[in-house]
Protein backbone atom coordinates (compact mmCIF):
# COMPACT_ATOMS: atom_id res chain seq x y z
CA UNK A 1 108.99 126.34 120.83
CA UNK A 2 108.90 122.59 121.09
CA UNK A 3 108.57 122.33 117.54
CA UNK A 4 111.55 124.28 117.11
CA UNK A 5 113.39 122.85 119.29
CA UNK A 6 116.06 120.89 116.59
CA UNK A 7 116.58 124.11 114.85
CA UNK A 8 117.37 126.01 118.13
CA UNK A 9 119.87 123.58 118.82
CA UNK A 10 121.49 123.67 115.31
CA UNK A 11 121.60 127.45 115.42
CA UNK A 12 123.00 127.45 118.72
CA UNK A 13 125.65 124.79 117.69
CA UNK A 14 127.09 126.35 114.87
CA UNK A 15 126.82 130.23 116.42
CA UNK A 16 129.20 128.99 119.27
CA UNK A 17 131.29 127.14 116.99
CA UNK A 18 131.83 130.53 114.77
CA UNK A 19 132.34 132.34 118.01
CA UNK A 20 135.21 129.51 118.88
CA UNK A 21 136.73 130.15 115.08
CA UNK A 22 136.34 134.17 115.36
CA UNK A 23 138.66 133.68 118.42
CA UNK A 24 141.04 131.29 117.40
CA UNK A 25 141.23 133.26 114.05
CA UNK A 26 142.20 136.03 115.67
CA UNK A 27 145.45 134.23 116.86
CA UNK A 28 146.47 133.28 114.00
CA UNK A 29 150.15 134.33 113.32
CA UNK A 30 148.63 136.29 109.94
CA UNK A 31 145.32 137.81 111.69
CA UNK A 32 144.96 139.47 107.98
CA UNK A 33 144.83 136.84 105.80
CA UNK A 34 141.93 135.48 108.22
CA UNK A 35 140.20 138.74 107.87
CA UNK A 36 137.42 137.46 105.67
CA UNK A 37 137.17 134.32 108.33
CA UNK A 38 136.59 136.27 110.85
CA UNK A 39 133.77 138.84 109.31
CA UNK A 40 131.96 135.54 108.04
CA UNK A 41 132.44 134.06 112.21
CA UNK A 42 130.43 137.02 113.60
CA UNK A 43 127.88 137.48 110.66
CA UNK A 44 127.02 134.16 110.95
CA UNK A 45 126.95 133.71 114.85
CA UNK A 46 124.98 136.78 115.05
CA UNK A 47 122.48 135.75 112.80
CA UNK A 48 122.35 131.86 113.82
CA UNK A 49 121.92 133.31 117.20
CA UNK A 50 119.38 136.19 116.18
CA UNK A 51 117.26 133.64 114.44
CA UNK A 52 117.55 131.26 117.12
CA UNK A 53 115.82 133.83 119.87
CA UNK A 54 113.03 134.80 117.59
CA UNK A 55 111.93 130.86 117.02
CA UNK A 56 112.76 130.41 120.60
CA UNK A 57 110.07 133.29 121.49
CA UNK A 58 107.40 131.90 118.77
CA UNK A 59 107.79 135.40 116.59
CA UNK A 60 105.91 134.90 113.61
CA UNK A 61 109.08 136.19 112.00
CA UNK A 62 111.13 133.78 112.99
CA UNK A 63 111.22 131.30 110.28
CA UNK A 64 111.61 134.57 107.19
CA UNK A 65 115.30 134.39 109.06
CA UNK A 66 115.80 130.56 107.58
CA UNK A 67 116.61 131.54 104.17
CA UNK A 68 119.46 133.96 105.42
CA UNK A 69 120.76 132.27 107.65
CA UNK A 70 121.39 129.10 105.48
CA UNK A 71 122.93 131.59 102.77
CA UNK A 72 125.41 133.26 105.84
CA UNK A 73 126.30 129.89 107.14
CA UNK A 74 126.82 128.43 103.64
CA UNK A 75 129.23 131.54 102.62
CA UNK A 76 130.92 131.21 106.69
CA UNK A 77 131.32 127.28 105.30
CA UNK A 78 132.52 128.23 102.03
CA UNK A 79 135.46 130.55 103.26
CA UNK A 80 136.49 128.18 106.42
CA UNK A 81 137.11 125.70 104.18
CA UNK A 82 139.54 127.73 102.18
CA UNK A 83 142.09 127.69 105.42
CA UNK A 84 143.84 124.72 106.84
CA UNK A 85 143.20 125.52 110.17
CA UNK A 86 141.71 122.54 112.56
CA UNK A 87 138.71 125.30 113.81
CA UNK A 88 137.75 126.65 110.42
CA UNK A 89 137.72 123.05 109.43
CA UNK A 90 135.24 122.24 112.30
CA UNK A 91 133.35 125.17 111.93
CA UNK A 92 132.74 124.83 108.08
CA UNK A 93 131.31 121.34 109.04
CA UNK A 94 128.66 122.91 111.60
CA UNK A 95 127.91 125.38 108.95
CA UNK A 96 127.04 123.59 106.16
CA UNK A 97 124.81 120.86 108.29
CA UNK A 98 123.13 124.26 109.91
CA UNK A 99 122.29 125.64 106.41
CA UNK A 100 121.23 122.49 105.80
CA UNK A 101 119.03 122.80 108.72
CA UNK A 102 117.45 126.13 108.34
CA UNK A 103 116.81 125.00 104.24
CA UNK A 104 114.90 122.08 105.77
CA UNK A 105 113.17 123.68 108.28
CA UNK A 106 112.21 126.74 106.34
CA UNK A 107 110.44 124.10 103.52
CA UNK A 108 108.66 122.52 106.05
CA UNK A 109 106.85 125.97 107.56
């Protein structure tokens, strides 16, 4: 896991920081305009999150999650930035440097 550990932390970083967007998303004045937002928030926290446990536990499947994850995180990025909200701002940022992350990571193993 100590090898890991950078990765964990990314994942972890950028699944609460789609939770936080998910939410405030969801009080936006027009909820379905955000739809799309919002789908991309969960997919991608569940699967930063997901991907996160099984490098955490040392499953040898762990790192065959990189590749998806970066492409969920990169789309999550790609649609936040399409709203001028402050938290889909912020949470395209986290995405991108977490797909990023997992791109790196998954080269390297």
């Amino acid at each position: 896991m100590k090898e890991h550990q950078e990765i964990i932390s990314q994942l972890n970083d950028c699944a609460t920081e789609c939770n936080h967007c998910y939410r405030e998303c969801l009080n936006e004045k027009d909820v379905a305009m955000m739809a799309r937002c919002i789908e991309l928030d969960r997919d991608c926290a569940d699967i930063c999150q997901f991907t996160a446990s099984m490098l955490a536990r040392g499953s040898e499947h762990g790192h065959h999650l990189l590749k998806e994850c970066a492409d969920i995180c990169n789309a999550c990025a790609d649609e936040c930035e399409k709203h001028d909200n402050e938290h889909c701002k912020r949470c395209a940022e986290v995405c991108h440097k977490c797909a990023e992350t997992c791109n790196t990571h998954e080269l390297t193993h």
